[in-house]
C-alpha atoms as a PDB file:
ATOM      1  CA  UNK A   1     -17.102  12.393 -17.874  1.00  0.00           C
ATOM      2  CA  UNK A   2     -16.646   8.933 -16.630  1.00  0.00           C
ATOM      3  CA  UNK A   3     -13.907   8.232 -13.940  1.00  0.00           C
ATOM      4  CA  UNK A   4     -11.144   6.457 -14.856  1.00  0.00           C
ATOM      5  CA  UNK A   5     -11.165   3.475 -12.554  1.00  0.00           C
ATOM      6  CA  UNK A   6      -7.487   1.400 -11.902  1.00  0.00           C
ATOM      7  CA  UNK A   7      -7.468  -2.245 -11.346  1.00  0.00           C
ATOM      8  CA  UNK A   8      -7.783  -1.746  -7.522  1.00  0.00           C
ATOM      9  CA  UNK A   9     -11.280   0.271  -8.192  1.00  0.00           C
ATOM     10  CA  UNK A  10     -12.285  -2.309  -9.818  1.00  0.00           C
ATOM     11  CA  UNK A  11     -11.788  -5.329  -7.664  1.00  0.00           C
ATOM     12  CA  UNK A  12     -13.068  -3.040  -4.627  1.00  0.00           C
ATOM     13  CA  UNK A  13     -16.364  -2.427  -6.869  1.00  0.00           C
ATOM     14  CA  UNK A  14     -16.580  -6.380  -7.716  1.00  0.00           C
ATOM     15  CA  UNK A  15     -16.315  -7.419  -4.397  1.00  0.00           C
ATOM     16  CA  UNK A  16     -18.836  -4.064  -3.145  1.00  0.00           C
ATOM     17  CA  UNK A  17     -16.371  -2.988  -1.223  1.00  0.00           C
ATOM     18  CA  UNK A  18     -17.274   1.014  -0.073  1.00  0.00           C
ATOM     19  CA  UNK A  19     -14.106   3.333  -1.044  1.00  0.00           C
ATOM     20  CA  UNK A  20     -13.197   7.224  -1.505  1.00  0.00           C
ATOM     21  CA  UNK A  21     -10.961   8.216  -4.067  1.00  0.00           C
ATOM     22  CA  UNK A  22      -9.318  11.435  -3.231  1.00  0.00           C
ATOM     23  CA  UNK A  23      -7.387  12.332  -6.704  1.00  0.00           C
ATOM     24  CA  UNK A  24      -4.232  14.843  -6.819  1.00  0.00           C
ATOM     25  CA  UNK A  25      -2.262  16.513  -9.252  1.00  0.00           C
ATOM     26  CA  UNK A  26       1.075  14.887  -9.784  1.00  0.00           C
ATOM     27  CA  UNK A  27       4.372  16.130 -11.159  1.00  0.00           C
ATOM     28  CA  UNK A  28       7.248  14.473 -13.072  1.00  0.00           C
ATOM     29  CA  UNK A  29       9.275  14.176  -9.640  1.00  0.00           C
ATOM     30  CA  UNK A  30       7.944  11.649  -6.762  1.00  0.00           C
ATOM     31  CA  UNK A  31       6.279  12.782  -4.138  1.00  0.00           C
ATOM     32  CA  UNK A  32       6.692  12.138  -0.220  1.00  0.00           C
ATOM     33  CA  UNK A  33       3.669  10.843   1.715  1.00  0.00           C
ATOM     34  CA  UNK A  34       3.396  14.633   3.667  1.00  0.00           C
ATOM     35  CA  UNK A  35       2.872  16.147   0.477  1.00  0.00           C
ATOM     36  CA  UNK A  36       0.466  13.471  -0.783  1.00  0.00           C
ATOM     37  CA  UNK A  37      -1.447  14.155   2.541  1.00  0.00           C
ATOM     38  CA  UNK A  38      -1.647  18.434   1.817  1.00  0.00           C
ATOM     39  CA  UNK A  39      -2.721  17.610  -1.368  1.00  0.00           C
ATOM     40  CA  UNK A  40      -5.567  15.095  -0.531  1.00  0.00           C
ATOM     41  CA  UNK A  41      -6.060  17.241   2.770  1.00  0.00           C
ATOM     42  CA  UNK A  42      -6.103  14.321   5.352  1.00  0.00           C
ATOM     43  CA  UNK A  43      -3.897  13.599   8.393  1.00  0.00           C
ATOM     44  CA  UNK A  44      -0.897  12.166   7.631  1.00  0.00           C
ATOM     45  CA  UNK A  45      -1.580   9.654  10.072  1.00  0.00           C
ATOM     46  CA  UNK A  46      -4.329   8.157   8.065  1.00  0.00           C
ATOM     47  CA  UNK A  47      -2.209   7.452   4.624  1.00  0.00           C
ATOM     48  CA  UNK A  48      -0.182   4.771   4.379  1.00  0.00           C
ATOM     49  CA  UNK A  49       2.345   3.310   1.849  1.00  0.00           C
ATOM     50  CA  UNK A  50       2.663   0.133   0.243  1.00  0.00           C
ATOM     51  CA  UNK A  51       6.579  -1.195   0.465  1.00  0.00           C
ATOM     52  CA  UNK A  52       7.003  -4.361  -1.475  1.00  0.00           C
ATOM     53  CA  UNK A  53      10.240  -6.270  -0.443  1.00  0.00           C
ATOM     54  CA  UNK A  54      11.713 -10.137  -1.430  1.00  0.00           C
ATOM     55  CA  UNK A  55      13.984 -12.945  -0.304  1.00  0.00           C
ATOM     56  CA  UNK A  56      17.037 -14.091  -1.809  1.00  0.00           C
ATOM     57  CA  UNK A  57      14.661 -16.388  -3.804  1.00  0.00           C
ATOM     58  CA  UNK A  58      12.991 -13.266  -5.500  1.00  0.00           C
ATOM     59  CA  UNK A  59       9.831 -14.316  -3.603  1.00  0.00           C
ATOM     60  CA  UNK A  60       7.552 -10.870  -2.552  1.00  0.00           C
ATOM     61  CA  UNK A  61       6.170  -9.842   0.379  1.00  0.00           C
ATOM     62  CA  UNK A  62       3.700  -6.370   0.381  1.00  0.00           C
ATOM     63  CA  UNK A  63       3.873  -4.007   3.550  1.00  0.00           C
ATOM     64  CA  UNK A  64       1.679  -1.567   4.245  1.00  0.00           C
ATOM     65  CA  UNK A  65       2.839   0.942   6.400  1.00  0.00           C
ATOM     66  CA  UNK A  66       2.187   4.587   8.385  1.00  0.00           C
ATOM     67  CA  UNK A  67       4.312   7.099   5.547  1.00  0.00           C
ATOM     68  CA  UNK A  68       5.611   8.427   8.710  1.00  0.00           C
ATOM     69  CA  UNK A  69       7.092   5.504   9.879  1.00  0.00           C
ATOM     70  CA  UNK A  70      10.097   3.531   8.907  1.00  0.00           C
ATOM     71  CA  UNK A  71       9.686  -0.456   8.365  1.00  0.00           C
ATOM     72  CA  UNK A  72      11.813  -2.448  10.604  1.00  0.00           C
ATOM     73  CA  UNK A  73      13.277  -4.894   8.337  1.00  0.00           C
ATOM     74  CA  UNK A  74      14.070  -7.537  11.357  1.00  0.00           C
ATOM     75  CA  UNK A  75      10.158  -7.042  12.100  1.00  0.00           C
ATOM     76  CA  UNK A  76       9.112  -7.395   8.539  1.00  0.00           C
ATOM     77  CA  UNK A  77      11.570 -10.543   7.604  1.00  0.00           C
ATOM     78  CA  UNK A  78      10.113 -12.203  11.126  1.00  0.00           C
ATOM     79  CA  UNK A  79       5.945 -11.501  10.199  1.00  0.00           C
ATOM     80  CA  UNK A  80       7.071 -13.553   6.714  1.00  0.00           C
ATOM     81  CA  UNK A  81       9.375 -16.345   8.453  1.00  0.00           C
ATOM     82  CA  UNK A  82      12.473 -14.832   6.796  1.00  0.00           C
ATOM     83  CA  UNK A  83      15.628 -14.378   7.509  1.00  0.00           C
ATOM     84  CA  UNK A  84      16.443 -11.792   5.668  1.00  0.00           C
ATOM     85  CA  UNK A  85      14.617  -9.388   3.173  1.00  0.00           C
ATOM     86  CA  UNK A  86      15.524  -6.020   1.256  1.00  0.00           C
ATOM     87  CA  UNK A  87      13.395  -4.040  -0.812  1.00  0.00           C
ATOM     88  CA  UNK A  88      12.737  -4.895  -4.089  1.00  0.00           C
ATOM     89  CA  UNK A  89      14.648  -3.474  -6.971  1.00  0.00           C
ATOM     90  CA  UNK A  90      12.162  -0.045  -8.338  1.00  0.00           C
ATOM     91  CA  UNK A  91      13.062  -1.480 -12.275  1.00  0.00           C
ATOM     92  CA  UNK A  92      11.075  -4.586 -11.180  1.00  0.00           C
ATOM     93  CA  UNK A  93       7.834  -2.901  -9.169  1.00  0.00           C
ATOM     94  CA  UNK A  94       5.611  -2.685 -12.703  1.00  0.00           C
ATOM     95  CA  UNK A  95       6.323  -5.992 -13.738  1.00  0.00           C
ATOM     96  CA  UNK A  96       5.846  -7.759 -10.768  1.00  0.00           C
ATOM     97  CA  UNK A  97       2.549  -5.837  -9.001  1.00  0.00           C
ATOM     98  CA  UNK A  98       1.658  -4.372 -11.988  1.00  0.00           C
ATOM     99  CA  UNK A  99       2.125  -0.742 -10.485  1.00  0.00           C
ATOM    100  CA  UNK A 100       4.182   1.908 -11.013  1.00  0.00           C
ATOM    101  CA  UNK A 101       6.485   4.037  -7.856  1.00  0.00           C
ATOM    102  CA  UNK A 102       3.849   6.457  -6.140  1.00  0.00           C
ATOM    103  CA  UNK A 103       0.837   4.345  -7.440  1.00  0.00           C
ATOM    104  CA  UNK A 104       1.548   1.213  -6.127  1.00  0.00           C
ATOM    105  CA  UNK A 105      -1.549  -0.432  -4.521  1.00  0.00           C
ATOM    106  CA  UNK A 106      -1.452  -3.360  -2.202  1.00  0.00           C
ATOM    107  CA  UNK A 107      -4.970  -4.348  -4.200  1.00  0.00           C
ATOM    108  CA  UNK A 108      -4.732  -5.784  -7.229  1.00  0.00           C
ATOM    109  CA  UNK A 109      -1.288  -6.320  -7.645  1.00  0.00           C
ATOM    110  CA  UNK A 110      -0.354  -9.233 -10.332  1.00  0.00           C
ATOM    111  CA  UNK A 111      -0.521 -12.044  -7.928  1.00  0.00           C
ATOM    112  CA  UNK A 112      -1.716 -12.323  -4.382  1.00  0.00           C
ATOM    113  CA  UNK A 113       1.353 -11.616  -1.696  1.00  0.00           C
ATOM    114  CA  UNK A 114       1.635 -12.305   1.462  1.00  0.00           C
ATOM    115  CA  UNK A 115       0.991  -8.918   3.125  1.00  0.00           C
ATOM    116  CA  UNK A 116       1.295  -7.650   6.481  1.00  0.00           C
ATOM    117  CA  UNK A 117      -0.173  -4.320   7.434  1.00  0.00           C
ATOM    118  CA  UNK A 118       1.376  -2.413  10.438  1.00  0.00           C
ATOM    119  CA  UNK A 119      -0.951  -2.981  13.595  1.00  0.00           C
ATOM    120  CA  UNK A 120      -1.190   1.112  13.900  1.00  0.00           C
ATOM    121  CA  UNK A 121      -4.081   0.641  11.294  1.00  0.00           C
ATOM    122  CA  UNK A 122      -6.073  -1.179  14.409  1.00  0.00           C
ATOM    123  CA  UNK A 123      -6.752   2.252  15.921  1.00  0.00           C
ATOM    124  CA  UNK A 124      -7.955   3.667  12.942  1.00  0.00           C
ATOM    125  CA  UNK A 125     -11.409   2.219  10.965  1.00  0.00           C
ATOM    126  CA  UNK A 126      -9.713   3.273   7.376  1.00  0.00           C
ATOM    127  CA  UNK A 127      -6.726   4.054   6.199  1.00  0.00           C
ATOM    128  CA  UNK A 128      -5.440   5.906   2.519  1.00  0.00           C
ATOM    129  CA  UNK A 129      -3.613   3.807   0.432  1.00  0.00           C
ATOM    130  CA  UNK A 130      -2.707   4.410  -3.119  1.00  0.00           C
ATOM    131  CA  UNK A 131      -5.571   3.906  -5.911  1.00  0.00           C
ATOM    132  CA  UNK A 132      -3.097   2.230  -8.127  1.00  0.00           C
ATOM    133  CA  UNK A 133      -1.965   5.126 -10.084  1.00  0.00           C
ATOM    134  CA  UNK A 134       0.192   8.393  -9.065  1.00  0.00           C
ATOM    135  CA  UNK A 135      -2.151  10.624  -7.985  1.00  0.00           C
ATOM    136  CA  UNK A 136      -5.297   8.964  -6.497  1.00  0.00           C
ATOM    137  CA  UNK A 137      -5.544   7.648  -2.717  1.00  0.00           C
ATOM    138  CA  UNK A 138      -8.517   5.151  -1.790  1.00  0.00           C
ATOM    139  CA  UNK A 139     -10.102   6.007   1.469  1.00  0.00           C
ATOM    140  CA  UNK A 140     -10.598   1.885   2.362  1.00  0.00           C
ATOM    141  CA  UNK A 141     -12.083   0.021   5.938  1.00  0.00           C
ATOM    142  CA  UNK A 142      -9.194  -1.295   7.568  1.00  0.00           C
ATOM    143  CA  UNK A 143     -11.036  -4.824   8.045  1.00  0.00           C
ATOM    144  CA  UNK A 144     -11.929  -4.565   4.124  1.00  0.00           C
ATOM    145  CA  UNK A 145      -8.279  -4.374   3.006  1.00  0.00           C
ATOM    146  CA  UNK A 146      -7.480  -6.988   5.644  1.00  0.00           C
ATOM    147  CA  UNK A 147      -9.951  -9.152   3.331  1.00  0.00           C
ATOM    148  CA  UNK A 148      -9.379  -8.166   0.195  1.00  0.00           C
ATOM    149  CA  UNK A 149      -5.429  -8.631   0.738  1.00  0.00           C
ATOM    150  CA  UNK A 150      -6.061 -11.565   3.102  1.00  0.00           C
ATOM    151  CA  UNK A 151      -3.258  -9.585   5.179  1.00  0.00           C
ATOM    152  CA  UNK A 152      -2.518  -9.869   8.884  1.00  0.00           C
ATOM    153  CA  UNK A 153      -1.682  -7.311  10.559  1.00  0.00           C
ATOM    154  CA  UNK A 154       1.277  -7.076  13.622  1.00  0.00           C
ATOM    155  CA  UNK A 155       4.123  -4.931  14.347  1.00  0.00           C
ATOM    156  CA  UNK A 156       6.502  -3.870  11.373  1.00  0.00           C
ATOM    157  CA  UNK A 157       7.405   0.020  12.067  1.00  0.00           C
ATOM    158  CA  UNK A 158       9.905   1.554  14.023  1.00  0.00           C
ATOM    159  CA  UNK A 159       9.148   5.721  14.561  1.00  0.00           C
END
């Protein structure tokens, strides 16, 4: 049987970008990064989550963060030249990247955001980030999501 590929599969295969999916049974509730990680059997350290935050002009901004770290809003609002940002309301996440909660994929979202990945990913040469779908992590190059995203990377987490 064919695998079902999501819209960040695809744009990784058009651009022949190398990836791993690592698929996982999901359940009606969401699911924590640490669980995500048993399930895929990887270090936690290695998966990261894709927060997607916006001004008071409704403008977005995609972070992609360590799941066991906490963003820093200050740090965040600063890599983006804001003052101020707050996460994004969850009833507007599908219509504005295209992506549902637990599935959300800083590739291939709707439009291109500015996105800033955590600069913990510099000691790693890939990272796990979500495969655009609840229950599949892509196994991606850091530098490749760097291009793909055109994100720059800097200090957004506070442990």
């Amino acid at each position: 049987m064919k695998e079902k590929k999501t819209n960040a599969m695809r744009i990784l295969d058009r651009n022949h970008i190398e990836y791993e999916v690592n698929r996982f049974p999901v359940t009606a509730t969401h699911m924590d990064g640490h669980t995500v990680a048993k399930l895929v059997n990887v270090n936690a350290s290695e998966i990261f989550k894709t927060l997607v935050l916006e001004n008071a002009q409704h403008e977005h901004f995609v972070f992609i963060i360590p799941i066991n770290d906490t963003l820093n809003m200050k740090l965040a609002a600063k890599a983006v030249n804001e003052k101020k940002l707050q996460l994004m309301p969850l009833n507007d996440l599908k219509q504005v990247t295209g992506y549902v909660r637990g599935g959300c994929s800083p590739i291939g979202m709707r439009k291109k955001f500015p996105t800033i990945i955590d600069n913990q990913a510099k000691t790693l040469e890939s990272i796990y980030v979500s495969g655009g779908e609840r229950g599949a992590q892509i196994r991606v190059k850091v530098s490749d999501i760097i291009e793909i995203t055109e994100a720059t990377m800097t200090k957004i987490t506070e442990m």
